[in-house]
PDB file of N, CA and C in Angstrom:
ATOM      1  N   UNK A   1       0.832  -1.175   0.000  1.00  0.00           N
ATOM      2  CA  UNK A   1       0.000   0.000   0.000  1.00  0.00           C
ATOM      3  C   UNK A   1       0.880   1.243   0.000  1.00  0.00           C
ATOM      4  N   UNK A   2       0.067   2.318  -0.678  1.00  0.00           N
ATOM      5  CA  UNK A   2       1.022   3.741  -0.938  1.00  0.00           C
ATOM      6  C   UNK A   2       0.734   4.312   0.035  1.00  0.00           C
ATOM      7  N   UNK A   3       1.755   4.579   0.833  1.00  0.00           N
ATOM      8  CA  UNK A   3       1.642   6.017   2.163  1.00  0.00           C
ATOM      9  C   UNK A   3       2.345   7.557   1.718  1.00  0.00           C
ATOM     10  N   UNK A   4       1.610   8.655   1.561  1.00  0.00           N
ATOM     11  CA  UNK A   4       3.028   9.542   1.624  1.00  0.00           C
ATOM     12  C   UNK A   4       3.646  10.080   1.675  1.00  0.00           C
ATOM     13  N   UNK A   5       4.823  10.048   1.598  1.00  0.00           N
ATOM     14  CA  UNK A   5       6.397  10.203   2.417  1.00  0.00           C
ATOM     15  C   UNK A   5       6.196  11.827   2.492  1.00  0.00           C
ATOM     16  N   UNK A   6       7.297  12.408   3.250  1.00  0.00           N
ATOM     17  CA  UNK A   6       7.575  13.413   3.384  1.00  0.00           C
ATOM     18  C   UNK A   6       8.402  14.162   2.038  1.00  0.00           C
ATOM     19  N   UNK A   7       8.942  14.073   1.182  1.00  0.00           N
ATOM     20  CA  UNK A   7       9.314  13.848  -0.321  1.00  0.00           C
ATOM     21  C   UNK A   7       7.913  13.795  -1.182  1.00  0.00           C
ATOM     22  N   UNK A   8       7.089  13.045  -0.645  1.00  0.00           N
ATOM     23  CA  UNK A   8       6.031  12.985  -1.919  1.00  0.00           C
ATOM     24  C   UNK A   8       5.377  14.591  -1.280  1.00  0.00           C
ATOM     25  N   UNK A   9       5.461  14.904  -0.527  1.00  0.00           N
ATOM     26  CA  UNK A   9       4.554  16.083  -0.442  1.00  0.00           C
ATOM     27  C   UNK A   9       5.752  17.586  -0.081  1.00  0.00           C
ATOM     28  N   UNK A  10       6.696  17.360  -0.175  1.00  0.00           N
ATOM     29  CA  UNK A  10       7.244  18.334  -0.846  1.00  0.00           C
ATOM     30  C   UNK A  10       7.321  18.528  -2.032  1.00  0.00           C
ATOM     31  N   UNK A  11       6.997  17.636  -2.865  1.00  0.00           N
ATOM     32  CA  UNK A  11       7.439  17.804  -4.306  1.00  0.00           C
ATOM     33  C   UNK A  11       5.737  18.022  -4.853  1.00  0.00           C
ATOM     34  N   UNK A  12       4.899  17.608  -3.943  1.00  0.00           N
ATOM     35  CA  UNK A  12       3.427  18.653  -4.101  1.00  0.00           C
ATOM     36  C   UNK A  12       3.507  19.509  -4.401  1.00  0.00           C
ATOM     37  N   UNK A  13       4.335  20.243  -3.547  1.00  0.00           N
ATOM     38  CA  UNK A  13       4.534  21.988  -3.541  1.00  0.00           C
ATOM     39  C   UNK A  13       4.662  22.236  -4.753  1.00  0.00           C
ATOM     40  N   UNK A  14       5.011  21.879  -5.915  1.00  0.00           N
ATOM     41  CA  UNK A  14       5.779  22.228  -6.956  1.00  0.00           C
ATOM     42  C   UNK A  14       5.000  21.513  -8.124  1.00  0.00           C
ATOM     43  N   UNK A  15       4.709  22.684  -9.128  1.00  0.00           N
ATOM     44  CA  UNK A  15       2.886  22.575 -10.001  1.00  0.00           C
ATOM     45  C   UNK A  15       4.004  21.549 -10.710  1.00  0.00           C
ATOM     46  N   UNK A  16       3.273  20.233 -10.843  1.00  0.00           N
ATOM     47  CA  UNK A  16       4.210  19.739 -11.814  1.00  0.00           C
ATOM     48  C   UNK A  16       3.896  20.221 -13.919  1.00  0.00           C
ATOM     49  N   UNK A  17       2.820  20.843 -13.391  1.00  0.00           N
ATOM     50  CA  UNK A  17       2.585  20.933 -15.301  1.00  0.00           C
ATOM     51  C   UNK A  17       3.311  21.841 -15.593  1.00  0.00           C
ATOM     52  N   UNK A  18       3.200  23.160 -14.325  1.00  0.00           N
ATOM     53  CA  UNK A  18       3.995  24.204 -14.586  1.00  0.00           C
ATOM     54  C   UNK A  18       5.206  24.251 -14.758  1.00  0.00           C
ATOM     55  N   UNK A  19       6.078  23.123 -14.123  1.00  0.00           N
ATOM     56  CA  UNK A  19       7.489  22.398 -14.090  1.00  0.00           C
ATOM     57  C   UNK A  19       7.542  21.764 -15.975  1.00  0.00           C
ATOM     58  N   UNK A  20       6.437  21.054 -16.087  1.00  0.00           N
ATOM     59  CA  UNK A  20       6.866  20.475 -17.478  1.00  0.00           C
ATOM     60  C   UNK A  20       6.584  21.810 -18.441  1.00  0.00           C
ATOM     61  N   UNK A  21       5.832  22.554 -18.499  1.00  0.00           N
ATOM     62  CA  UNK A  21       5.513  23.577 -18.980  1.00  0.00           C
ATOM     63  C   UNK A  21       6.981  24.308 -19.839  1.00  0.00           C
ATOM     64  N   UNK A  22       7.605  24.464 -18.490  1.00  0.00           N
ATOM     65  CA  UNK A  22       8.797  25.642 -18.171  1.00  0.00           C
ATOM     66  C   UNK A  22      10.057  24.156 -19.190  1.00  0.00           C
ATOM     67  N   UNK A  23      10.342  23.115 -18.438  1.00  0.00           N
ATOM     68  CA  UNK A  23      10.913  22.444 -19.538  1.00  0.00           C
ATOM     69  C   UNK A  23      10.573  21.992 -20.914  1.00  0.00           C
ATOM     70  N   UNK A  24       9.694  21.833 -21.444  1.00  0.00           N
ATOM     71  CA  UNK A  24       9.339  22.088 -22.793  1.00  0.00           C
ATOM     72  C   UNK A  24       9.659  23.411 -23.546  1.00  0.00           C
ATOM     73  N   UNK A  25       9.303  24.479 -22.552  1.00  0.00           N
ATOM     74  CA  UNK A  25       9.862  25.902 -23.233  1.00  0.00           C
ATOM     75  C   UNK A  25      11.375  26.010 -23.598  1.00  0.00           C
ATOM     76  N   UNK A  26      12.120  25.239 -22.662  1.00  0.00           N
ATOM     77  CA  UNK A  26      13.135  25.297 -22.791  1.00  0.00           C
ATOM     78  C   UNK A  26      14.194  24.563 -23.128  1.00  0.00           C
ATOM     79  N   UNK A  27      13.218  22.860 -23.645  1.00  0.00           N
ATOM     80  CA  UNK A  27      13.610  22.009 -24.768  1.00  0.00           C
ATOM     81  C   UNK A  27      14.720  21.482 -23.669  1.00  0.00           C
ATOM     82  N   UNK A  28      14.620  21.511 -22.449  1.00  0.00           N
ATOM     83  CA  UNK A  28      15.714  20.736 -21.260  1.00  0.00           C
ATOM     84  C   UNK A  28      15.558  19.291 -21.034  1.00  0.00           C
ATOM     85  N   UNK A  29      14.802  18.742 -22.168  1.00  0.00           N
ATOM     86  CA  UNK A  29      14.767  17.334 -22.226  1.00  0.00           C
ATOM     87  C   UNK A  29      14.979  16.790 -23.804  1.00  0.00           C
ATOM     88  N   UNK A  30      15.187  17.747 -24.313  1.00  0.00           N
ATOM     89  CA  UNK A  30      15.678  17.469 -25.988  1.00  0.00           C
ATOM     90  C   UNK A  30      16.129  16.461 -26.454  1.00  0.00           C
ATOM     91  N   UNK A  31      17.035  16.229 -26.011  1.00  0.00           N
ATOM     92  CA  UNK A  31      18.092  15.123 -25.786  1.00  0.00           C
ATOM     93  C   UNK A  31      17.982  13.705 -24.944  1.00  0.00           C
ATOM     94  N   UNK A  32      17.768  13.717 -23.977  1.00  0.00           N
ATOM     95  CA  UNK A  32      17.693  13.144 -23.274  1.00  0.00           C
ATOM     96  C   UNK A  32      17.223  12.030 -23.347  1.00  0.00           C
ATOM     97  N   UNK A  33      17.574  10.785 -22.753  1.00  0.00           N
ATOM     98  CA  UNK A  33      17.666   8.760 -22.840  1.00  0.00           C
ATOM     99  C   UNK A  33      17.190   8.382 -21.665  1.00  0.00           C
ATOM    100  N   UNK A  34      17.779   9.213 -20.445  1.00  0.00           N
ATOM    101  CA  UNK A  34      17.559   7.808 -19.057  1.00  0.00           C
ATOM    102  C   UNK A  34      16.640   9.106 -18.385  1.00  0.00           C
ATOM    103  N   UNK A  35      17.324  10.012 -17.878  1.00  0.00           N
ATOM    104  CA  UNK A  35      17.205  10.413 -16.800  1.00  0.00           C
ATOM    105  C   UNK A  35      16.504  12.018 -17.261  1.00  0.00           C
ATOM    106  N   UNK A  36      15.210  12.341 -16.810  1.00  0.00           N
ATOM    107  CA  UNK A  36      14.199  13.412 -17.228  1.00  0.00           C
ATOM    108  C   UNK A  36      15.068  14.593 -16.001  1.00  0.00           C
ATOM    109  N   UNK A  37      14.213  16.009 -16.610  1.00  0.00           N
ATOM    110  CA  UNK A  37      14.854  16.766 -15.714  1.00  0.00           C
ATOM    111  C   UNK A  37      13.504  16.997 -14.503  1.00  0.00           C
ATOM    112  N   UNK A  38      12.549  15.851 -14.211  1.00  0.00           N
ATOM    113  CA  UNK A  38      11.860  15.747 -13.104  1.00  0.00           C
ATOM    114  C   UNK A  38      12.219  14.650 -12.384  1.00  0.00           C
ATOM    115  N   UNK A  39      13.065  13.901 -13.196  1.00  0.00           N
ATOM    116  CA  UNK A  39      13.853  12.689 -11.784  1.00  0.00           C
ATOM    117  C   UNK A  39      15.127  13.225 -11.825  1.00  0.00           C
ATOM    118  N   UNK A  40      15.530  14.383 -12.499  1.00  0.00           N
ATOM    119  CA  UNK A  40      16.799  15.075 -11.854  1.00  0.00           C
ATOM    120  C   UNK A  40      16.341  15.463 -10.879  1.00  0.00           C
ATOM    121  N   UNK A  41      15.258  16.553 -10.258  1.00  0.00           N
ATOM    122  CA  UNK A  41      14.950  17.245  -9.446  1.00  0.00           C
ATOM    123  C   UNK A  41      14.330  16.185  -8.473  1.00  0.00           C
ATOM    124  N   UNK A  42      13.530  15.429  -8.444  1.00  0.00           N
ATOM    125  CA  UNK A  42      13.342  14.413  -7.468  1.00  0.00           C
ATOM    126  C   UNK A  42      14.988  13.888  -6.566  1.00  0.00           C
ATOM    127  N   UNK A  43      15.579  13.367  -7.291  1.00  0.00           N
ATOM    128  CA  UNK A  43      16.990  13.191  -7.270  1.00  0.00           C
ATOM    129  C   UNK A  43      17.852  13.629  -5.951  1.00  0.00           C
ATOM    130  N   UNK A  44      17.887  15.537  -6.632  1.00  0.00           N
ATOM    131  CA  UNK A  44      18.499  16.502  -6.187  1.00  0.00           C
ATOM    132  C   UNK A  44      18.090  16.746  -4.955  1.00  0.00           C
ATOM    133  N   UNK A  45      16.495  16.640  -5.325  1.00  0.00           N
ATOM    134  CA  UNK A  45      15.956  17.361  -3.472  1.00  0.00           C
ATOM    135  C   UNK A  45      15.891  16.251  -2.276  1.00  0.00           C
ATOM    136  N   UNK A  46      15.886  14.961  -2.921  1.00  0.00           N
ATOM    137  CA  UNK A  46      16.042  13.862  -1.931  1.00  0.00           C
ATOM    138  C   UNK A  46      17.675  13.839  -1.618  1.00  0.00           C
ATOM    139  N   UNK A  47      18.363  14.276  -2.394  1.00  0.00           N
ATOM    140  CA  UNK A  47      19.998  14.212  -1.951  1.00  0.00           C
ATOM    141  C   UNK A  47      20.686  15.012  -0.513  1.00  0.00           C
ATOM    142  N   UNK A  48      19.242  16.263  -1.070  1.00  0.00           N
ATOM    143  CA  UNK A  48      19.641  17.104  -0.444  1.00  0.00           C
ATOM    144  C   UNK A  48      18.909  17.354   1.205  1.00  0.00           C
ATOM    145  N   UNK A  49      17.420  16.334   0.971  1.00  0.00           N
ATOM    146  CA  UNK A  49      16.853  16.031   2.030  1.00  0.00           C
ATOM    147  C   UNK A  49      18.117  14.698   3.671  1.00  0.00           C
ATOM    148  N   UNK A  50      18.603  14.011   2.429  1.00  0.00           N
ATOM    149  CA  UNK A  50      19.454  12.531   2.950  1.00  0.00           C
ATOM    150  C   UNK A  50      20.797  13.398   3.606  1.00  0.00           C
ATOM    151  N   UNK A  51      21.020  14.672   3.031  1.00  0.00           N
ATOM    152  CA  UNK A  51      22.399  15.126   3.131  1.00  0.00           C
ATOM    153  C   UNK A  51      23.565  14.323   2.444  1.00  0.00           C
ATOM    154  N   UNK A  52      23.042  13.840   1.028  1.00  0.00           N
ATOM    155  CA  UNK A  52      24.261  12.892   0.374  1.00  0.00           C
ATOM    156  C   UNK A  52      25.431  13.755   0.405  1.00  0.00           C
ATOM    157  N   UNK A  53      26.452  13.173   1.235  1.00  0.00           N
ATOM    158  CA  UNK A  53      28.073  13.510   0.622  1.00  0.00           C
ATOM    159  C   UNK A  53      28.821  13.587  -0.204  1.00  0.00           C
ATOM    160  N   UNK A  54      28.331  12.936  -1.282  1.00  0.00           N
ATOM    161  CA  UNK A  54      29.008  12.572  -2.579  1.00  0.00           C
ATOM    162  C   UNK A  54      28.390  12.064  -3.577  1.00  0.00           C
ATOM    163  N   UNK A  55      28.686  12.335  -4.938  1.00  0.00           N
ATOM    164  CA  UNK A  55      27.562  12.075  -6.140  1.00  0.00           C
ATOM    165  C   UNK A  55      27.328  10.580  -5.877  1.00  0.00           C
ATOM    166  N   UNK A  56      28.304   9.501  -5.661  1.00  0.00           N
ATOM    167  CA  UNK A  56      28.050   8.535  -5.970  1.00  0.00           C
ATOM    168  C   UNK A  56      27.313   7.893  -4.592  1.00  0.00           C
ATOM    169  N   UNK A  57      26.496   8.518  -3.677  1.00  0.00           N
ATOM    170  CA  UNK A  57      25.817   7.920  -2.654  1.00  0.00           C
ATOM    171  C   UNK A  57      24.549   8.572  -3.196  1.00  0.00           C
ATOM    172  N   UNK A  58      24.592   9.800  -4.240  1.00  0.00           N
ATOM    173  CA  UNK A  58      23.562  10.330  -4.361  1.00  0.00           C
ATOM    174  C   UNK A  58      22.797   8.887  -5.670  1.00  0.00           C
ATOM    175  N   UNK A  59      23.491   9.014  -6.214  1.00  0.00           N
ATOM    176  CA  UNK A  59      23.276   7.994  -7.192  1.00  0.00           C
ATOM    177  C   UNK A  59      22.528   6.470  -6.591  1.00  0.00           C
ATOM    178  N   UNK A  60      23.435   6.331  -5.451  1.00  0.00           N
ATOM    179  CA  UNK A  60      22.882   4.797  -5.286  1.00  0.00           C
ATOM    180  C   UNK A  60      21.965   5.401  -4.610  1.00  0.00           C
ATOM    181  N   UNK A  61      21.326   6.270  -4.037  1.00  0.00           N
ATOM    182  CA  UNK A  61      19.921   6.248  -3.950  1.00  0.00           C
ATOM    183  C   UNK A  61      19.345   6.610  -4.481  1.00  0.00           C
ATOM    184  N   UNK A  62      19.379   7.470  -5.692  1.00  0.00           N
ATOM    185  CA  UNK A  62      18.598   7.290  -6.591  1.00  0.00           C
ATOM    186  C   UNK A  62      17.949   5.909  -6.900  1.00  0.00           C
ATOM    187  N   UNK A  63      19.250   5.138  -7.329  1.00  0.00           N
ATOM    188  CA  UNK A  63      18.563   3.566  -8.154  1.00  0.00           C
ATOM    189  C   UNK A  63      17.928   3.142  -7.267  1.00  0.00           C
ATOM    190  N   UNK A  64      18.348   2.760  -5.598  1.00  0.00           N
ATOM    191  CA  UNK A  64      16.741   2.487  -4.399  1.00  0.00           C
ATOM    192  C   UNK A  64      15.472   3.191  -5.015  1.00  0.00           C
ATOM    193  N   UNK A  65      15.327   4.195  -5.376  1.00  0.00           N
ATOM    194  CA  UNK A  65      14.241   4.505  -5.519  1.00  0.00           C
ATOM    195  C   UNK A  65      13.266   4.311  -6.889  1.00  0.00           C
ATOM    196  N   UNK A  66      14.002   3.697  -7.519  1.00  0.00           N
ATOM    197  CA  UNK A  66      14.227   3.446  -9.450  1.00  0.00           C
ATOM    198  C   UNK A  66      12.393   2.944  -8.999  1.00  0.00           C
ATOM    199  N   UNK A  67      11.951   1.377  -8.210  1.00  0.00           N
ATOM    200  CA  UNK A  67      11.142   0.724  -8.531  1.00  0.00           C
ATOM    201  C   UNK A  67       9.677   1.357  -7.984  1.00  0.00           C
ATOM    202  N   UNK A  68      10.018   3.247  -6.954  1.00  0.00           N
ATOM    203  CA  UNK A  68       8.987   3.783  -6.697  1.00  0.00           C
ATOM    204  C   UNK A  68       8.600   4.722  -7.039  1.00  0.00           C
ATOM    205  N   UNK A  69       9.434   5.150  -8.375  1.00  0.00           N
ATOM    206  CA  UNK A  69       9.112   6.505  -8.811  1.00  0.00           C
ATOM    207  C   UNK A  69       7.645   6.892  -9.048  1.00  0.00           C
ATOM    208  N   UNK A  70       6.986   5.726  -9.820  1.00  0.00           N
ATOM    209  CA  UNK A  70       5.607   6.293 -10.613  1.00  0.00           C
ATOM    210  C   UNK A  70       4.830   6.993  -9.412  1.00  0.00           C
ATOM    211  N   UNK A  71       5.162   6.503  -7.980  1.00  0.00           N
ATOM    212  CA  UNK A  71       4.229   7.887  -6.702  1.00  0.00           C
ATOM    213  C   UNK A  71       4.853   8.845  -7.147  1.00  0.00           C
ATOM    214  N   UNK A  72       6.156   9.657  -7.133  1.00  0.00           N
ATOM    215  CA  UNK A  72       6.626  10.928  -7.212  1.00  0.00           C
ATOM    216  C   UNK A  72       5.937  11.801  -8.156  1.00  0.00           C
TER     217      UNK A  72
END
């Protein structure tokens, strides 16, 4: 069952259409294969929630979170 997190409702705060809106204007996914610039920012603010030390702890939690994104 889905509970949620303190992450899922910070990232409430933040209009997500208005978020895709603003990246479409600005073609910040043009390119892009794996990684969107809304699981950058999921990413970033959980890194920054965890206090990751270093990219590569930021990373491995990212991939923990790979199989729960579709809540975010």
């Amino acid at each position: 069952m889905f509970s949620s997190t303190f992450l899922t409702q910070l990232l409430s705060a933040i209009p997500r259409s208005s978020f895709e809106r603003s990246v479409e204007a600005h073609q910040a996914d043009r390119y892009v294969k794996r990684c969107t610039s809304w699981q950058l920012l999921v990413t970033l603010v959980s890194g920054h929630l965890t206090q990751a030390l270093s990219l590569r702890s930021l990373a491995t939690f990212s991939e923990t979170l790979a199989p729960h994104r579709y809540h975010l």
